[in-house]
N, C-alpha and C. Protein backbone atom coordinates (compact mmCIF):
# COMPACT_ATOMS: atom_id res chain seq x y z
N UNK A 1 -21.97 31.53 -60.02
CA UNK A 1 -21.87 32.06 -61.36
C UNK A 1 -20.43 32.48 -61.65
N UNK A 2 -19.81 33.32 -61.26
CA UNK A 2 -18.35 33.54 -61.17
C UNK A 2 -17.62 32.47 -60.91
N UNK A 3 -17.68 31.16 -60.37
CA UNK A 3 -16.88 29.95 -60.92
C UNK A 3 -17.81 29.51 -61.99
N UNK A 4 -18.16 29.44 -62.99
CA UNK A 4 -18.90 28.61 -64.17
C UNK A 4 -20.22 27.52 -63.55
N UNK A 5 -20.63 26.82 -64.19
CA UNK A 5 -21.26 25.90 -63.68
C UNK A 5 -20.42 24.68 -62.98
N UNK A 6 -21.53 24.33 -62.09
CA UNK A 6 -21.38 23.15 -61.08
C UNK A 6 -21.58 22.20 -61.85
N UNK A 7 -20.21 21.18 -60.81
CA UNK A 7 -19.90 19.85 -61.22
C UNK A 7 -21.73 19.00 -60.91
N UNK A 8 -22.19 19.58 -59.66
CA UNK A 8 -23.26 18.77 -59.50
C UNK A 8 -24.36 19.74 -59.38
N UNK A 9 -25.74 19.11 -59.55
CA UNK A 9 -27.03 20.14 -59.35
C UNK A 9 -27.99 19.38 -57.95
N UNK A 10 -28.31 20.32 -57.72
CA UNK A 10 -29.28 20.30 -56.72
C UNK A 10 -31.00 20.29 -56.99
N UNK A 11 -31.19 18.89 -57.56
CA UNK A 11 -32.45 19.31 -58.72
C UNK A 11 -33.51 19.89 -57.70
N UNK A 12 -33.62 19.41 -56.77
CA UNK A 12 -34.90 19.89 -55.74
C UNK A 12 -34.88 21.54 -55.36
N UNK A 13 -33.84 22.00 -55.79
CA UNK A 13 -33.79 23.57 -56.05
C UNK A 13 -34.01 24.49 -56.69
N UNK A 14 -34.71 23.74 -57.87
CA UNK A 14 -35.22 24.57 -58.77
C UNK A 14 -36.62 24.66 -58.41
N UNK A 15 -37.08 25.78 -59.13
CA UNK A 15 -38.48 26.34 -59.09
C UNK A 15 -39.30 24.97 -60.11
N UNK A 16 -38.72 24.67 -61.40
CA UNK A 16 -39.34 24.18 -62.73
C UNK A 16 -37.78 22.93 -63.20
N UNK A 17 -37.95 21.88 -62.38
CA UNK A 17 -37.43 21.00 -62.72
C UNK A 17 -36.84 20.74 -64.39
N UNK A 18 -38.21 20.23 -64.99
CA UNK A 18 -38.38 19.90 -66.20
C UNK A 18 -37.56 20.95 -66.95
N UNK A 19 -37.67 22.19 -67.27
CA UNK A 19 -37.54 22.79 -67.46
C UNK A 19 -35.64 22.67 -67.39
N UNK A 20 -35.17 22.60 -66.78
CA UNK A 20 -33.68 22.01 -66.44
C UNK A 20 -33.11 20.64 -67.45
N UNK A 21 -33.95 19.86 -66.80
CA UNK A 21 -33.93 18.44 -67.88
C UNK A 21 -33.78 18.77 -69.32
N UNK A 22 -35.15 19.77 -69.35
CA UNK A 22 -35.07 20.21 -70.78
C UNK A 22 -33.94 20.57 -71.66
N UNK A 23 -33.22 21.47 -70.63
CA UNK A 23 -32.23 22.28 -71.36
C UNK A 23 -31.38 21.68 -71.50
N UNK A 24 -30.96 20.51 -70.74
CA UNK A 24 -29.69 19.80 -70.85
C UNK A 24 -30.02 18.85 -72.25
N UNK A 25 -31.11 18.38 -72.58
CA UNK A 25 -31.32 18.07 -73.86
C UNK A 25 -30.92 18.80 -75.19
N UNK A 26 -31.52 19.80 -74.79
CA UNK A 26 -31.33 20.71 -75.97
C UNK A 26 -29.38 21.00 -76.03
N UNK A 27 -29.08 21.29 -74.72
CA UNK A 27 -27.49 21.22 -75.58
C UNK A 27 -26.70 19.94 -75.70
N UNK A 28 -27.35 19.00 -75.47
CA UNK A 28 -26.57 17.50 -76.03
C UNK A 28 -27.02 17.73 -77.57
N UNK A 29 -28.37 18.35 -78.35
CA UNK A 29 -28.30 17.99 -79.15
C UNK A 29 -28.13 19.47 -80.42
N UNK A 30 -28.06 20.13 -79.58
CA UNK A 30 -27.25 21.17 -80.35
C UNK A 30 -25.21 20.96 -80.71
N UNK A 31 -25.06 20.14 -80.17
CA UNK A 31 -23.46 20.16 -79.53
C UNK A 31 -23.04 18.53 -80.68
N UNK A 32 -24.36 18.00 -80.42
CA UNK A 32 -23.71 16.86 -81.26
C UNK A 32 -24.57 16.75 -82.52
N UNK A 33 -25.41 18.06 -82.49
CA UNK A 33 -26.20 18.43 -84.12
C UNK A 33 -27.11 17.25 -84.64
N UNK A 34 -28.10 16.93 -83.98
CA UNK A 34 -29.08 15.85 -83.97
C UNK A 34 -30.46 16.39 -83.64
N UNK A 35 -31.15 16.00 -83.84
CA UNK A 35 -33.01 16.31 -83.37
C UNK A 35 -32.90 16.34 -82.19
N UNK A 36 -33.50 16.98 -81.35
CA UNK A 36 -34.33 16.94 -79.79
C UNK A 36 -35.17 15.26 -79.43
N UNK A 37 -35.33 15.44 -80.73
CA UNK A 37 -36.92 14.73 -80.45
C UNK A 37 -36.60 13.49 -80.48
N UNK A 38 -35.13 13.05 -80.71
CA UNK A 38 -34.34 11.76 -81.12
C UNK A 38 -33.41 11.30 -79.66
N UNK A 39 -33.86 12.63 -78.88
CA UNK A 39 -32.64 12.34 -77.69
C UNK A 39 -33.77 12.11 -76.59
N UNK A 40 -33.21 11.67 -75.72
CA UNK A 40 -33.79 11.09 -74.37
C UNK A 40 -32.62 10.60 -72.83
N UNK A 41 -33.68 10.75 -71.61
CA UNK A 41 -32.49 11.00 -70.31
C UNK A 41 -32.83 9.68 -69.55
N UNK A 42 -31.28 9.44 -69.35
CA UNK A 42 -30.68 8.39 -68.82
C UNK A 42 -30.29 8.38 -67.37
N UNK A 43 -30.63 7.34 -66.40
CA UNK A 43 -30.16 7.81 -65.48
C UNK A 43 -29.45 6.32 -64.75
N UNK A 44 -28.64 7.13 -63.85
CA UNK A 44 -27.95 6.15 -63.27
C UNK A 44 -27.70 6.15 -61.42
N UNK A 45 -27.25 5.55 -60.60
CA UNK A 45 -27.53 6.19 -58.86
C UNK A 45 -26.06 6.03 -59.22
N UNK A 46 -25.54 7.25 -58.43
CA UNK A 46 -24.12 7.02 -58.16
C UNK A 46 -23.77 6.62 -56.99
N UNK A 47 -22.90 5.63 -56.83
CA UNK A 47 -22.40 5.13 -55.50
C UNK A 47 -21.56 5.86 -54.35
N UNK A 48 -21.06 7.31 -54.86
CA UNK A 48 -20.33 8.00 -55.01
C UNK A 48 -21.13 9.58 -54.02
N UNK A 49 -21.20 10.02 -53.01
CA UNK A 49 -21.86 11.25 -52.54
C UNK A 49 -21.31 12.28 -53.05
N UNK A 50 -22.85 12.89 -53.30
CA UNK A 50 -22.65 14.23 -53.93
C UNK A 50 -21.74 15.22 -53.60
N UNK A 51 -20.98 15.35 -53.05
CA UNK A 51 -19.85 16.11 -52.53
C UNK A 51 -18.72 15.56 -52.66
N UNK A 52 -18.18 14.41 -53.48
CA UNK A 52 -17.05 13.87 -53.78
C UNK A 52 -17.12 14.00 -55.01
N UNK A 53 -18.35 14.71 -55.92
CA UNK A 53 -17.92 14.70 -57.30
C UNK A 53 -17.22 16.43 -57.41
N UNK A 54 -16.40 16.23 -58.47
CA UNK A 54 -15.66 17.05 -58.56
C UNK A 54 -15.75 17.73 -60.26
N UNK A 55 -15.68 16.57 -60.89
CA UNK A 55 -15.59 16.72 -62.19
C UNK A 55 -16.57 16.47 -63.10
N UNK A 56 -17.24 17.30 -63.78
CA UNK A 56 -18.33 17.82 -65.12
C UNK A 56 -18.24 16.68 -65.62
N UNK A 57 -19.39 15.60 -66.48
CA UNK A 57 -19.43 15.23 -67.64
C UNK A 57 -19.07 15.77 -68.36
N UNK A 58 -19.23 14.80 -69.61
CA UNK A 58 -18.78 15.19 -70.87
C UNK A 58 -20.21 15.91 -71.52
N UNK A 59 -20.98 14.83 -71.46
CA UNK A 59 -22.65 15.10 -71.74
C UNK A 59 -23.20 15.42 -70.32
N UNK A 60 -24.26 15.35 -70.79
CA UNK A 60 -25.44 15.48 -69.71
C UNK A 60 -25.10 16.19 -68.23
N UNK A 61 -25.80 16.35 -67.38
CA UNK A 61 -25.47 16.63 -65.41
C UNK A 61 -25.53 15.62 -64.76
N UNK A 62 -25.44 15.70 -64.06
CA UNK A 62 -25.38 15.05 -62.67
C UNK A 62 -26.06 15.52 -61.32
N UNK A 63 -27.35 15.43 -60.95
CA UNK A 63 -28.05 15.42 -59.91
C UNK A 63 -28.23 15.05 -58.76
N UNK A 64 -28.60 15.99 -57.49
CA UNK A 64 -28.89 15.11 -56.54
C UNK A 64 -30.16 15.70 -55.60
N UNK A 65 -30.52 15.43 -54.87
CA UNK A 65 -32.02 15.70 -53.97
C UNK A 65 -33.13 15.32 -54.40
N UNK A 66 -33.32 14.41 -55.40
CA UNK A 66 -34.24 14.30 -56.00
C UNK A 66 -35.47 12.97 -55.27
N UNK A 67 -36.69 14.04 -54.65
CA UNK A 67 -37.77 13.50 -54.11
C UNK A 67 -38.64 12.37 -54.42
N UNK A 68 -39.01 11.33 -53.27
CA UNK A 68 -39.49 10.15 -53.90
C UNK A 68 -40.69 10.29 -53.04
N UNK A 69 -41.83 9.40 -53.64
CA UNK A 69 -43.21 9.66 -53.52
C UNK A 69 -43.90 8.29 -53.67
N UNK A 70 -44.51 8.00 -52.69
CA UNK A 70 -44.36 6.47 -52.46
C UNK A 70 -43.53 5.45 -52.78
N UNK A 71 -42.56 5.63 -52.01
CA UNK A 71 -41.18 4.23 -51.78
C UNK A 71 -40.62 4.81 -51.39
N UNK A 72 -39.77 4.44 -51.05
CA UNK A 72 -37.80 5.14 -50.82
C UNK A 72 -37.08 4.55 -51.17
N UNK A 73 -35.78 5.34 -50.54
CA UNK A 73 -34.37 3.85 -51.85
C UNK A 73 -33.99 3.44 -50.86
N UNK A 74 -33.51 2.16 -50.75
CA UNK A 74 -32.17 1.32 -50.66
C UNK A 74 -31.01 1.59 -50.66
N UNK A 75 -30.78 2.30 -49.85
CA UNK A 75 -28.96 1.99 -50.48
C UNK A 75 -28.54 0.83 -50.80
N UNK A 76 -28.84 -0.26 -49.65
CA UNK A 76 -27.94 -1.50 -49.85
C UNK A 76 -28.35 -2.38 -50.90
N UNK A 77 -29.43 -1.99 -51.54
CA UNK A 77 -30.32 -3.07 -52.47
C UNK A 77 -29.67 -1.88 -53.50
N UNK A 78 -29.63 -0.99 -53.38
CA UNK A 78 -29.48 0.26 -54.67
C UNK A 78 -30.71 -0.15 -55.59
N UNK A 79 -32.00 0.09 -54.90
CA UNK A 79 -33.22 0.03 -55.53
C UNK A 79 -34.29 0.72 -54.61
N UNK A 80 -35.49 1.14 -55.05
CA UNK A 80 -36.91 1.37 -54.89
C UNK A 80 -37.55 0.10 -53.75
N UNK A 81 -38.14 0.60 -52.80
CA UNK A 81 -38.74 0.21 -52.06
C UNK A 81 -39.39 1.09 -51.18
N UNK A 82 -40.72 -0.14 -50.70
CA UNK A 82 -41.88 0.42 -50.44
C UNK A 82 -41.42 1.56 -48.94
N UNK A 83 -42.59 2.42 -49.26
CA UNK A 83 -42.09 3.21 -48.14
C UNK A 83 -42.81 2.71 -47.00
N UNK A 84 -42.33 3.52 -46.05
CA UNK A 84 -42.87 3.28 -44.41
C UNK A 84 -44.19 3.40 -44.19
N UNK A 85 -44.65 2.89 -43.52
CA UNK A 85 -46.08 3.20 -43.02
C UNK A 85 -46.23 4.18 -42.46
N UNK A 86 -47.31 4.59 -42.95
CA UNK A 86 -47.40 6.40 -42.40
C UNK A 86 -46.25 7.55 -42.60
N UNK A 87 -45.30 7.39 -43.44
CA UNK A 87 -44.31 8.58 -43.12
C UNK A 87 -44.44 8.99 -45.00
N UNK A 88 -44.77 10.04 -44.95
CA UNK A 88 -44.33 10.88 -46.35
C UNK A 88 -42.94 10.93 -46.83
């Protein structure tokens, strides 16, 4: 808190996810004076580890820890795939 907000978030650290998502909506569209209900979240994998980002968007956050539930990723495909047999 005494440095401002973080370049990156730790979404799996919150209590109420959504609730996060939410808010970052609401100030994209307070900031660029548009409906809520007109905006929607984009996402992208960064190639880039979470500890080499340094610098804030302009819009939106930037996330990382975020839990997968039947599949896992790829790095090398940088995609979704099936998960392991037997492992959560």
């Amino acid at each position: 808190v005494d440095n401002g907000l973080p370049a990156v978030f730790w979404i799996s650290g919150f209590f109420f996810p959504q609730a996060f998502l939410t808010g970052t909506l609401q100030n994209f569209a307070r900031k660029n004076q548009v409906g809520i209900d007109t905006c929607s979240l984009d996402f992208r994998n960064q190639t880039v580890q979470h500890t080499d980002i340094t610098d804030k968007p302009e819009d939106g956050v930037i996330i990382w820890g975020l839990f997968l539930e039947g599949c896992r990723w790829d790095s090398e495909a940088n995609s979704l795939i099936e998960s392991r047999p037997k492992e959560l």
